[in-house]
C-alpha atoms as a PDB file:
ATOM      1  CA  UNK A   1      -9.949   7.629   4.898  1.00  0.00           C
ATOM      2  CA  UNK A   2     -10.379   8.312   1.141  1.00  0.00           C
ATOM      3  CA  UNK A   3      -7.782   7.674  -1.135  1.00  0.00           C
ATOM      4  CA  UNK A   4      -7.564   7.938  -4.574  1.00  0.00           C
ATOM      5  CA  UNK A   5      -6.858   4.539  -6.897  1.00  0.00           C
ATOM      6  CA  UNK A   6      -3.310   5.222  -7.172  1.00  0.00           C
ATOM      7  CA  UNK A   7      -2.700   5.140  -3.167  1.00  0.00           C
ATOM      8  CA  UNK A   8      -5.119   2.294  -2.020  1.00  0.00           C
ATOM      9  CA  UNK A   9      -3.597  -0.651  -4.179  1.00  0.00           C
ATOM     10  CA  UNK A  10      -0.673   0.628  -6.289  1.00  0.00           C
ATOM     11  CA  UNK A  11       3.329   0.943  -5.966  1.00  0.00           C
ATOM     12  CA  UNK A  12       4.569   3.971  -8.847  1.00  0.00           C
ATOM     13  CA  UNK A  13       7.667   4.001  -8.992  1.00  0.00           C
ATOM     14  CA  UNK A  14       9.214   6.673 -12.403  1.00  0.00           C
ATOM     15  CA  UNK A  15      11.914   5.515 -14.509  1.00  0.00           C
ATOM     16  CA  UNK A  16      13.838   8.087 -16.866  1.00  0.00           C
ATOM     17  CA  UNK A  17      15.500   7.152 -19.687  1.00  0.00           C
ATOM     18  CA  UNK A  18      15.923  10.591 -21.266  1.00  0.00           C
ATOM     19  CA  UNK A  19      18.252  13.141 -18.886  1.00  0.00           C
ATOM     20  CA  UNK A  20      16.398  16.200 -20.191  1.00  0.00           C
ATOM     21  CA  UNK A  21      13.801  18.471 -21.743  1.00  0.00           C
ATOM     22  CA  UNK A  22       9.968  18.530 -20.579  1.00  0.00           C
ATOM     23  CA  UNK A  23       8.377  15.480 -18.665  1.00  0.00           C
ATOM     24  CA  UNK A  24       5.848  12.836 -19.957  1.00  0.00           C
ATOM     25  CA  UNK A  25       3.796  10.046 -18.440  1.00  0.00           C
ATOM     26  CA  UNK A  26       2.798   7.272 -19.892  1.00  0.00           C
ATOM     27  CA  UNK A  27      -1.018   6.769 -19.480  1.00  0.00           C
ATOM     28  CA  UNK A  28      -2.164   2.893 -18.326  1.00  0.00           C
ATOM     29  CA  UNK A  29      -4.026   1.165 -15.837  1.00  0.00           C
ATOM     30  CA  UNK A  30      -4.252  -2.224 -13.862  1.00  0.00           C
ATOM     31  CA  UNK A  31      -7.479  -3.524 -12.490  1.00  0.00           C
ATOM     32  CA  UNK A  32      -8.534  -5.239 -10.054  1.00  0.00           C
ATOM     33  CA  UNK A  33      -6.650  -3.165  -7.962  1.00  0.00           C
ATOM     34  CA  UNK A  34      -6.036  -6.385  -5.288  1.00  0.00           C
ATOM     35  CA  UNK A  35      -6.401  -9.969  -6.039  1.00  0.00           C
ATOM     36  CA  UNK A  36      -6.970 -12.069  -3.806  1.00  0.00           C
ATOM     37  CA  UNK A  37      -6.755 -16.420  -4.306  1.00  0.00           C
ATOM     38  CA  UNK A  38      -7.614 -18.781  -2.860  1.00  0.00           C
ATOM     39  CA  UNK A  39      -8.162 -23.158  -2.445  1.00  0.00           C
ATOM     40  CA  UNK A  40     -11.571 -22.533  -3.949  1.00  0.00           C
ATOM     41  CA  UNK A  41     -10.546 -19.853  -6.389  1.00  0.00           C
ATOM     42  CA  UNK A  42      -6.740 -20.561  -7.201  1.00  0.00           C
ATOM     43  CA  UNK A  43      -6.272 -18.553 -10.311  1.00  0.00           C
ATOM     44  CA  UNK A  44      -7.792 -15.102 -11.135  1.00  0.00           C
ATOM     45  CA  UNK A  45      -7.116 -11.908 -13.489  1.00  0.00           C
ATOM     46  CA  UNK A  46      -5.931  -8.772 -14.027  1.00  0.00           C
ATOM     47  CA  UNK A  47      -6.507  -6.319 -16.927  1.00  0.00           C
ATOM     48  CA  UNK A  48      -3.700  -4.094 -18.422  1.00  0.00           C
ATOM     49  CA  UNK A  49      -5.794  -0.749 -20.135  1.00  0.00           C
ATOM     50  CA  UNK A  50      -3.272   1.819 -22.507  1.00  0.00           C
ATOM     51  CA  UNK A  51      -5.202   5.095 -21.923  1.00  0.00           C
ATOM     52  CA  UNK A  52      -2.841   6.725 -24.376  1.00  0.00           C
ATOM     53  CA  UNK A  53      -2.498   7.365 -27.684  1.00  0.00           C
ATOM     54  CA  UNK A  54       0.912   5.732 -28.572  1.00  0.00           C
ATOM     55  CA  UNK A  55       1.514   1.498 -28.150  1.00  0.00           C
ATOM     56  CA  UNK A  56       3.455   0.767 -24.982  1.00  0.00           C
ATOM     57  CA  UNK A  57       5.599  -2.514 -23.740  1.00  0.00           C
ATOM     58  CA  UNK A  58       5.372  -3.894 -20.233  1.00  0.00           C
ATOM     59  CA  UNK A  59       7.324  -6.708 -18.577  1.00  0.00           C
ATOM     60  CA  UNK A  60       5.615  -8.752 -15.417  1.00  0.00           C
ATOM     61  CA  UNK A  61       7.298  -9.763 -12.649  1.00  0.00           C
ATOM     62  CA  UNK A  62       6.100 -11.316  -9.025  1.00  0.00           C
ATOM     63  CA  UNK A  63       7.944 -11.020  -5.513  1.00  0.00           C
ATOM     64  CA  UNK A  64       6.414 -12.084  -2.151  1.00  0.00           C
ATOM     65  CA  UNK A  65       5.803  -9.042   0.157  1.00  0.00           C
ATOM     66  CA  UNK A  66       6.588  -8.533   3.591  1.00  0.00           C
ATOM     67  CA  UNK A  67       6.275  -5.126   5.333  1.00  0.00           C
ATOM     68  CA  UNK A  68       8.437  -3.464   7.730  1.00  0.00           C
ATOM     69  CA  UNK A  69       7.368  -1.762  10.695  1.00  0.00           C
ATOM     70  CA  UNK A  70       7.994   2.285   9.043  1.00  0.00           C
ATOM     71  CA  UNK A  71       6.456   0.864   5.798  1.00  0.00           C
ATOM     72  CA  UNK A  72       9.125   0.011   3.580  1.00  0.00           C
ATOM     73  CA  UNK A  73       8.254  -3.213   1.468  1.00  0.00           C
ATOM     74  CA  UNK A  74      10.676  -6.568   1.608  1.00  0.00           C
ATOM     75  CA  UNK A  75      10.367  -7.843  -1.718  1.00  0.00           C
ATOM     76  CA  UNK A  76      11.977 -11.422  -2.973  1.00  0.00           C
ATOM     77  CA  UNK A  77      11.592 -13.236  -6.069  1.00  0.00           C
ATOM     78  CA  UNK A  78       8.934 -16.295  -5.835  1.00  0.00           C
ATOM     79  CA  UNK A  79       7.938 -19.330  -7.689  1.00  0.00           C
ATOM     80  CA  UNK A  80       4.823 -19.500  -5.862  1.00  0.00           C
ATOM     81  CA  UNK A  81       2.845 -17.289  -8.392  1.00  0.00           C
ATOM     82  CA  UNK A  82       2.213 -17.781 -12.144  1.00  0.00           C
ATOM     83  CA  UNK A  83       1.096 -15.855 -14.784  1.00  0.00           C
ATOM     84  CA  UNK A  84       0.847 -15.024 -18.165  1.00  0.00           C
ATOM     85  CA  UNK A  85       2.123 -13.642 -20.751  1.00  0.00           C
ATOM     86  CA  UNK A  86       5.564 -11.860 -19.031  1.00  0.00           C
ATOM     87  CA  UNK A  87       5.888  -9.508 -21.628  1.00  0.00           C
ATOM     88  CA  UNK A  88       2.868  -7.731 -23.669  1.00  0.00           C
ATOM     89  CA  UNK A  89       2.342  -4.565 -26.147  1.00  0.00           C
ATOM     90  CA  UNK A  90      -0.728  -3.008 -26.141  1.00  0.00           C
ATOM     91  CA  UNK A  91      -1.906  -0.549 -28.744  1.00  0.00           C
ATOM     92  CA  UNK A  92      -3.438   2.891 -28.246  1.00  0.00           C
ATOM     93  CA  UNK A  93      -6.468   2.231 -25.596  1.00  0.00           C
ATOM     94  CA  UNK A  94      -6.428  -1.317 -26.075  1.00  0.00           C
ATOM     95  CA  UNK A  95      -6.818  -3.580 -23.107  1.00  0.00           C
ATOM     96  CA  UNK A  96      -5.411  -7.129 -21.978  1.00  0.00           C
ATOM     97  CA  UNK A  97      -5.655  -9.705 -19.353  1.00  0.00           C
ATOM     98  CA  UNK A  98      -3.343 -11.129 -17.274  1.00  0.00           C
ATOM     99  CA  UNK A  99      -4.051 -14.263 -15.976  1.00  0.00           C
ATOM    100  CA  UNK A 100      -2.754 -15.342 -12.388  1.00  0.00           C
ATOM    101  CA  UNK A 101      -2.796 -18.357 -10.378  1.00  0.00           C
ATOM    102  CA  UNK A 102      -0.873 -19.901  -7.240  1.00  0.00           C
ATOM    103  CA  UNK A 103       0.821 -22.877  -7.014  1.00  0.00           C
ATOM    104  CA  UNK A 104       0.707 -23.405  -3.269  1.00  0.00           C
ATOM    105  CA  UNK A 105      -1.560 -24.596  -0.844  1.00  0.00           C
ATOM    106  CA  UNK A 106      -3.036 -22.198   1.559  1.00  0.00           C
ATOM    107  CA  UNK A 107      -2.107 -22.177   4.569  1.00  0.00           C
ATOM    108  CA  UNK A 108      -3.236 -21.082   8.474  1.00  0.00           C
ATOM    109  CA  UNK A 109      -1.820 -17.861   7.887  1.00  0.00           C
ATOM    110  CA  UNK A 110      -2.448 -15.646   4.538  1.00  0.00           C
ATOM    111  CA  UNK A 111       0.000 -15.283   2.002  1.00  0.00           C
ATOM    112  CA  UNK A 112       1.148 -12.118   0.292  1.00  0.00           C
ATOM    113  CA  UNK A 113       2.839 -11.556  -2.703  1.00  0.00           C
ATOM    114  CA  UNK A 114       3.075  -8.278  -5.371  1.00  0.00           C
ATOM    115  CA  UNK A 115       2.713  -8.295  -9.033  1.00  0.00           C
ATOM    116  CA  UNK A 116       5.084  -5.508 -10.870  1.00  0.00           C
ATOM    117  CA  UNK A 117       4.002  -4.506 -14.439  1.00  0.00           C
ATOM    118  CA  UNK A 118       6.641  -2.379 -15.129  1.00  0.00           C
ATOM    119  CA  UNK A 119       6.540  -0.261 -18.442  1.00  0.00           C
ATOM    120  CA  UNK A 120       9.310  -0.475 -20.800  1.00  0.00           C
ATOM    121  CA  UNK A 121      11.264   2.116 -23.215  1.00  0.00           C
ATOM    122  CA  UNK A 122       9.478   1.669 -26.933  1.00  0.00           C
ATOM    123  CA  UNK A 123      11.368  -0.026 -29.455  1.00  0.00           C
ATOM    124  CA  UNK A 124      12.056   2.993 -31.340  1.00  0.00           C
ATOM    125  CA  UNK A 125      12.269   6.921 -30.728  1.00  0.00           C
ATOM    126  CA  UNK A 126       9.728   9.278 -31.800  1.00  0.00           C
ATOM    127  CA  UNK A 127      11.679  11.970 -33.721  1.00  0.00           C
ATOM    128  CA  UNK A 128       8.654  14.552 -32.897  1.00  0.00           C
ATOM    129  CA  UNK A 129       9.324  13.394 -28.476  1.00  0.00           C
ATOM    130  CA  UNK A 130      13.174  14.369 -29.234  1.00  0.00           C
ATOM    131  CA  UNK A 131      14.214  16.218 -25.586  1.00  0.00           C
ATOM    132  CA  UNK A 132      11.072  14.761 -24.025  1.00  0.00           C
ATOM    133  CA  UNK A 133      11.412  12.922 -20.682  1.00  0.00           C
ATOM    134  CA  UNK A 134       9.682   9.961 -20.573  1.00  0.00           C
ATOM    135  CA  UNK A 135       8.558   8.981 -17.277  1.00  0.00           C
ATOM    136  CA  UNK A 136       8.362   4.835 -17.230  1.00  0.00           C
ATOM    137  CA  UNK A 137       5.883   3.804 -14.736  1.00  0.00           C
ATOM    138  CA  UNK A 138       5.724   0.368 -12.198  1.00  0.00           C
ATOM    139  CA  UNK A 139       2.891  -0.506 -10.708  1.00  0.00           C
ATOM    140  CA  UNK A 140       2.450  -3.368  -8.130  1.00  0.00           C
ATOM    141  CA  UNK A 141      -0.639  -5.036  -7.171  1.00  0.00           C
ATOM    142  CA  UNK A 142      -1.373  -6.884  -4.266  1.00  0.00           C
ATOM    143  CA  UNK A 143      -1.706 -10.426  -4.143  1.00  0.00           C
ATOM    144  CA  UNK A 144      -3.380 -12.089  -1.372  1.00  0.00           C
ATOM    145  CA  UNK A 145      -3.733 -16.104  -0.620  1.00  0.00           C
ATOM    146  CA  UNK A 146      -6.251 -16.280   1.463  1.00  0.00           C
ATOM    147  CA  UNK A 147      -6.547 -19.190   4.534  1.00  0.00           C
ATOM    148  CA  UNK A 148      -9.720 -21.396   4.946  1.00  0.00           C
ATOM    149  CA  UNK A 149     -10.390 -19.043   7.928  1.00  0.00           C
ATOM    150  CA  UNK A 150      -9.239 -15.515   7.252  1.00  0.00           C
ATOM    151  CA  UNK A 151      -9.458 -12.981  10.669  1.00  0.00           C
ATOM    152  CA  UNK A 152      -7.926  -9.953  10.363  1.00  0.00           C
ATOM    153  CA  UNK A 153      -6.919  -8.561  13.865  1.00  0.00           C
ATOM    154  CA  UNK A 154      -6.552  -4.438  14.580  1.00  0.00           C
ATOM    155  CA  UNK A 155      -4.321  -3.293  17.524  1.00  0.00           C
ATOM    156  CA  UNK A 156      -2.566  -0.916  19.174  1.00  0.00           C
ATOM    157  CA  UNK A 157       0.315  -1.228  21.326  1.00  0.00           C
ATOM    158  CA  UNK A 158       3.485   1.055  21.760  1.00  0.00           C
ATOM    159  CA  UNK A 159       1.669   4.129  22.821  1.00  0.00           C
ATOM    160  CA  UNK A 160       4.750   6.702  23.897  1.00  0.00           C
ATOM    161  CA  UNK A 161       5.762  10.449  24.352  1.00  0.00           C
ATOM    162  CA  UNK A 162       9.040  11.526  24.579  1.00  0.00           C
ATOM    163  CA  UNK A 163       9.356  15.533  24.081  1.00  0.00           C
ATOM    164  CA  UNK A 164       6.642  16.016  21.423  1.00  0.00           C
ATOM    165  CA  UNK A 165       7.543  12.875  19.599  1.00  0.00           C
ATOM    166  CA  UNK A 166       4.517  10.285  19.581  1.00  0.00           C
ATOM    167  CA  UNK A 167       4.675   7.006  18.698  1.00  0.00           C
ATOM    168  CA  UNK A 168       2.348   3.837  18.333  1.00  0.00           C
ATOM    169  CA  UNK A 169       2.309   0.109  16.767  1.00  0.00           C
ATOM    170  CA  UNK A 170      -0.703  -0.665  14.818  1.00  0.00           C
ATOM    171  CA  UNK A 171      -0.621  -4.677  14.940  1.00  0.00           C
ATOM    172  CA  UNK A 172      -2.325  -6.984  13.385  1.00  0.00           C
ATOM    173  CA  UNK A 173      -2.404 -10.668  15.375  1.00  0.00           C
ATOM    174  CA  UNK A 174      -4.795 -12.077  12.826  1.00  0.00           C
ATOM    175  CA  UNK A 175      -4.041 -14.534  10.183  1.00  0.00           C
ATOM    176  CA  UNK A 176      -5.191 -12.287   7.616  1.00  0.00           C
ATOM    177  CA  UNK A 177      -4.531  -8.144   6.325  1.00  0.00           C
ATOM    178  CA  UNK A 178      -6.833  -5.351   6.685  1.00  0.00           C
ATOM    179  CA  UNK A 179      -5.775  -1.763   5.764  1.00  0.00           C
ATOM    180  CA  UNK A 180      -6.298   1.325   7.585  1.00  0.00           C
ATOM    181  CA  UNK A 181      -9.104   3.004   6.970  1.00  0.00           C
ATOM    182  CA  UNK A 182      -8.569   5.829   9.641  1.00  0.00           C
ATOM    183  CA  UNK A 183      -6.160   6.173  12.246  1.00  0.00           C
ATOM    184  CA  UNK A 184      -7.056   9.177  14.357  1.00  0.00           C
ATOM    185  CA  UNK A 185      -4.833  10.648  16.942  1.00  0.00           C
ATOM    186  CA  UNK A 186      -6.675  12.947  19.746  1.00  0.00           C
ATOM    187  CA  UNK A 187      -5.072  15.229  22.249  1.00  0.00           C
ATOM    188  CA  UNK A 188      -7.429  15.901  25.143  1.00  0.00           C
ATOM    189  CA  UNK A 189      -6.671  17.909  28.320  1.00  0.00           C
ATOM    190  CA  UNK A 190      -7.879  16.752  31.820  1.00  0.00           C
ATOM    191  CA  UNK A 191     -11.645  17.545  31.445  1.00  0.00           C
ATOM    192  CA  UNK A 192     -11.586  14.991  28.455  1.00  0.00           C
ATOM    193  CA  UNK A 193     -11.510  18.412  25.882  1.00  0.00           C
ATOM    194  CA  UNK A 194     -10.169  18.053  22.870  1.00  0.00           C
ATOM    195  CA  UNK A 195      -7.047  20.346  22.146  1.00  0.00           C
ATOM    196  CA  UNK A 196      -5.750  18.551  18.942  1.00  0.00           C
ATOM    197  CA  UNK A 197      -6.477  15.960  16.614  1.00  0.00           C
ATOM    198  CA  UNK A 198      -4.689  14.493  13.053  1.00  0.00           C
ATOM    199  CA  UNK A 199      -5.203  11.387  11.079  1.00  0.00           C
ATOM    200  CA  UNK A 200      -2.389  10.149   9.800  1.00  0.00           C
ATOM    201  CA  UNK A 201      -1.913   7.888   6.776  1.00  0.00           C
ATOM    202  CA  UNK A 202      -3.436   4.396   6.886  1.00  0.00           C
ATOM    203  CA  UNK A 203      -1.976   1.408   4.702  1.00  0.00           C
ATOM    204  CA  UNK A 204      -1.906  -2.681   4.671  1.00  0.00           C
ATOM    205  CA  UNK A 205      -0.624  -4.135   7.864  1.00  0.00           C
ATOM    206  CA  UNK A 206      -0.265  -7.587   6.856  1.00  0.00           C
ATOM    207  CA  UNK A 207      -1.162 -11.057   8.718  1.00  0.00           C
ATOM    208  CA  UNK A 208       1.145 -11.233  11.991  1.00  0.00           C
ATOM    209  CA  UNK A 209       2.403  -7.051  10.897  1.00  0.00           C
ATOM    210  CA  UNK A 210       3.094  -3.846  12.623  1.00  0.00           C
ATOM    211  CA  UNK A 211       3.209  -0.694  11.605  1.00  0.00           C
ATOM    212  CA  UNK A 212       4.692   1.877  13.227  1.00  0.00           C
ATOM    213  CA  UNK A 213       3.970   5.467  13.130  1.00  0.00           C
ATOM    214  CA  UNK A 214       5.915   8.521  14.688  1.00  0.00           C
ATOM    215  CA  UNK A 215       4.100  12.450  14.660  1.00  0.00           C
ATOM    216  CA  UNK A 216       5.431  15.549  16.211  1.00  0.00           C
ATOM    217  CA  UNK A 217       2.679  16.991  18.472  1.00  0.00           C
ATOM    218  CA  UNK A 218       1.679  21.022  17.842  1.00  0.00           C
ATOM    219  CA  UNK A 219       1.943  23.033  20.020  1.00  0.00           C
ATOM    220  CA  UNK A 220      -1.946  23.449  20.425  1.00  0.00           C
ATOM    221  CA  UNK A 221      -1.834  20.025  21.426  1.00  0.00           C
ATOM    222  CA  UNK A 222       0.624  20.522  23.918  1.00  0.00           C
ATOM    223  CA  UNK A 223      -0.710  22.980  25.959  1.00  0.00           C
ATOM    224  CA  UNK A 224      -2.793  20.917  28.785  1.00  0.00           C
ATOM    225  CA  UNK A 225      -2.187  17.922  27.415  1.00  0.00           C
ATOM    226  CA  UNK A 226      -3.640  14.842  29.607  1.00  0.00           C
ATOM    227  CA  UNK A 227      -3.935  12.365  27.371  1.00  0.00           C
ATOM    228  CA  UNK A 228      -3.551  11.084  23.596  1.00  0.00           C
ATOM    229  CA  UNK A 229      -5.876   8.455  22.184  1.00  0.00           C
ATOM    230  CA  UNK A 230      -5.644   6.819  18.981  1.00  0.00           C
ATOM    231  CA  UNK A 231      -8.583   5.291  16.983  1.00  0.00           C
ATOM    232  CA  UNK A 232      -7.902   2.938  14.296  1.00  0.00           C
ATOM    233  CA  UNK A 233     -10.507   1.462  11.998  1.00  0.00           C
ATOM    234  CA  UNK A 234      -9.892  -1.217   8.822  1.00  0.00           C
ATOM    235  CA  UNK A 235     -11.495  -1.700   5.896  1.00  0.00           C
ATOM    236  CA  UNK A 236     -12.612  -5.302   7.155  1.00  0.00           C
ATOM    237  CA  UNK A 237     -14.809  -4.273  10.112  1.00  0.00           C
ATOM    238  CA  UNK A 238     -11.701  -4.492  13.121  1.00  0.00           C
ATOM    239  CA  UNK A 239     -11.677  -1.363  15.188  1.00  0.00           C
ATOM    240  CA  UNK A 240      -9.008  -0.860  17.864  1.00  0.00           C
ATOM    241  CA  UNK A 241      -8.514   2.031  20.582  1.00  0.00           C
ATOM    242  CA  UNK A 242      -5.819   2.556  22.713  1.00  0.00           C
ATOM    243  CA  UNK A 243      -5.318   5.635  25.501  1.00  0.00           C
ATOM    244  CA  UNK A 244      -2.062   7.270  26.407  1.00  0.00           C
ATOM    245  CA  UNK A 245      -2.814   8.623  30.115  1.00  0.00           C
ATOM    246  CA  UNK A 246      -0.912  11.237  32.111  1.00  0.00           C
ATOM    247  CA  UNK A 247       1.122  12.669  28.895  1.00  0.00           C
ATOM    248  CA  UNK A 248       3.130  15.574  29.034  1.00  0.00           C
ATOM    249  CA  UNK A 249       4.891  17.409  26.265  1.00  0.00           C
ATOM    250  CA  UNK A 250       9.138  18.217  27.094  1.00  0.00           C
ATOM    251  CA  UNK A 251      10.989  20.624  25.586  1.00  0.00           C
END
């Protein structure tokens, strides 16, 4: 499934620090947009790039990452990750790096962690941007530390209808992510024809993960329905397909 740069590897999340007038983003980017260590390759780095045309301030910060089973990210502060600097300005489209490195071994199972460069208000006001919004911008990136054998895993499990509310677990039993690439969901009446079908949103489903997704059938889909199958693939090669049989829609 395509995604643009933005939903592949980043977290946005907007900041205001003016309560009125007419919006304005800040313009930057971080590349790579995942980094990935290792025993062989402990330290690597990122690049900050000001696309604008006025300096800007970040801070860095680092949190390992967990993932719940709707999506929603368990962040806590770590020690596990350095980098540096923590705090940078960069001028109008200048770029910097930001060097990385882990302090732990590697173990059986990969490591995750997310890097925050968060954008801060400038030190002083530009009297032309009076009753602008400025919107402040975080971005996280991935952070993988990778085991001497890394095996992603792609599932399915949970496969359920209750009234027109379908639900499945995408799981991942390796010791190592992937990220959904396609998840397809197919309605199909008794001949095996197709009556409905909608891919939903893929993301990271970390080492030992689930992810969980819940879809209200159509109607169209509803009318015959046999069956629902669900095919998954991941950007590292594991496929998965799993088969809901004798499904009915309820009212």
């Amino acid at each position: 499934m395509h995604r643009n740069l933005a939903s592949l590897a980043l977290l946005c999340e907007s900041l205001f620090w003016l309560v009125a007038g007419v919006a304005h983003a800040s313009t930057f980017d971080v590349s790579p947009i995942s980094l990935t260590l290792s025993e062989k390759a402990p330290s690597g780095m990122l690049t900050v790039t000001n696309r604008g045309s006025a300096p800007l301030r970040f801070q860095v910060s680092v949190f390992t990452w967990d993932q719940k089973p709707d999506g929603d990210m368990v962040l806590n502060p770590t020690t596990d990750i350095v980098f540096f600097p923590a705090m940078l300005t960069l001028n109008a489209n200048e770029k910097r790096n930001l060097r990385v490195g882990v302090q732990v071994k590697p173990g059986a199972r990969e490591k995750s962690y997310r890097i925050f460069v968060q954008e801060l208000p400038p030190l002083q006001t530009n009297p032309d941007e009076q009753g602008i919004v400025r919107v402040l911008t975080k971005m996280g990136i991935p952070i993988f530390v990778e085991p001497p054998a890394a095996r992603p895993v792609a599932a399915l499990g949970g496969l359920s209808l209750h009234g027109v509310t379908f639900s499945f677990d995408v799981k991942n039993p390796g010791n190592a992510h992937f990220r959904s690439e396609k998840v397809l969901v197919s309605a199909k009446d008794a001949a095996g024809k197709l009556l409905d079908s909608h891919a939903v949103d893929g993301w990271y489903v970390l080492a030992g993960g689930t992810r969980t997704y819940v879809l209200e059938l159509p109607k169209k889909a509803c009318e015959g329905l046999k069956s629902l199958q669900v095919d998954l693939e991941s950007d590292k090669g594991a496929t998965a397909k799993a088969t809901l049989a004798d499904a009915h829609c309820a009212p």
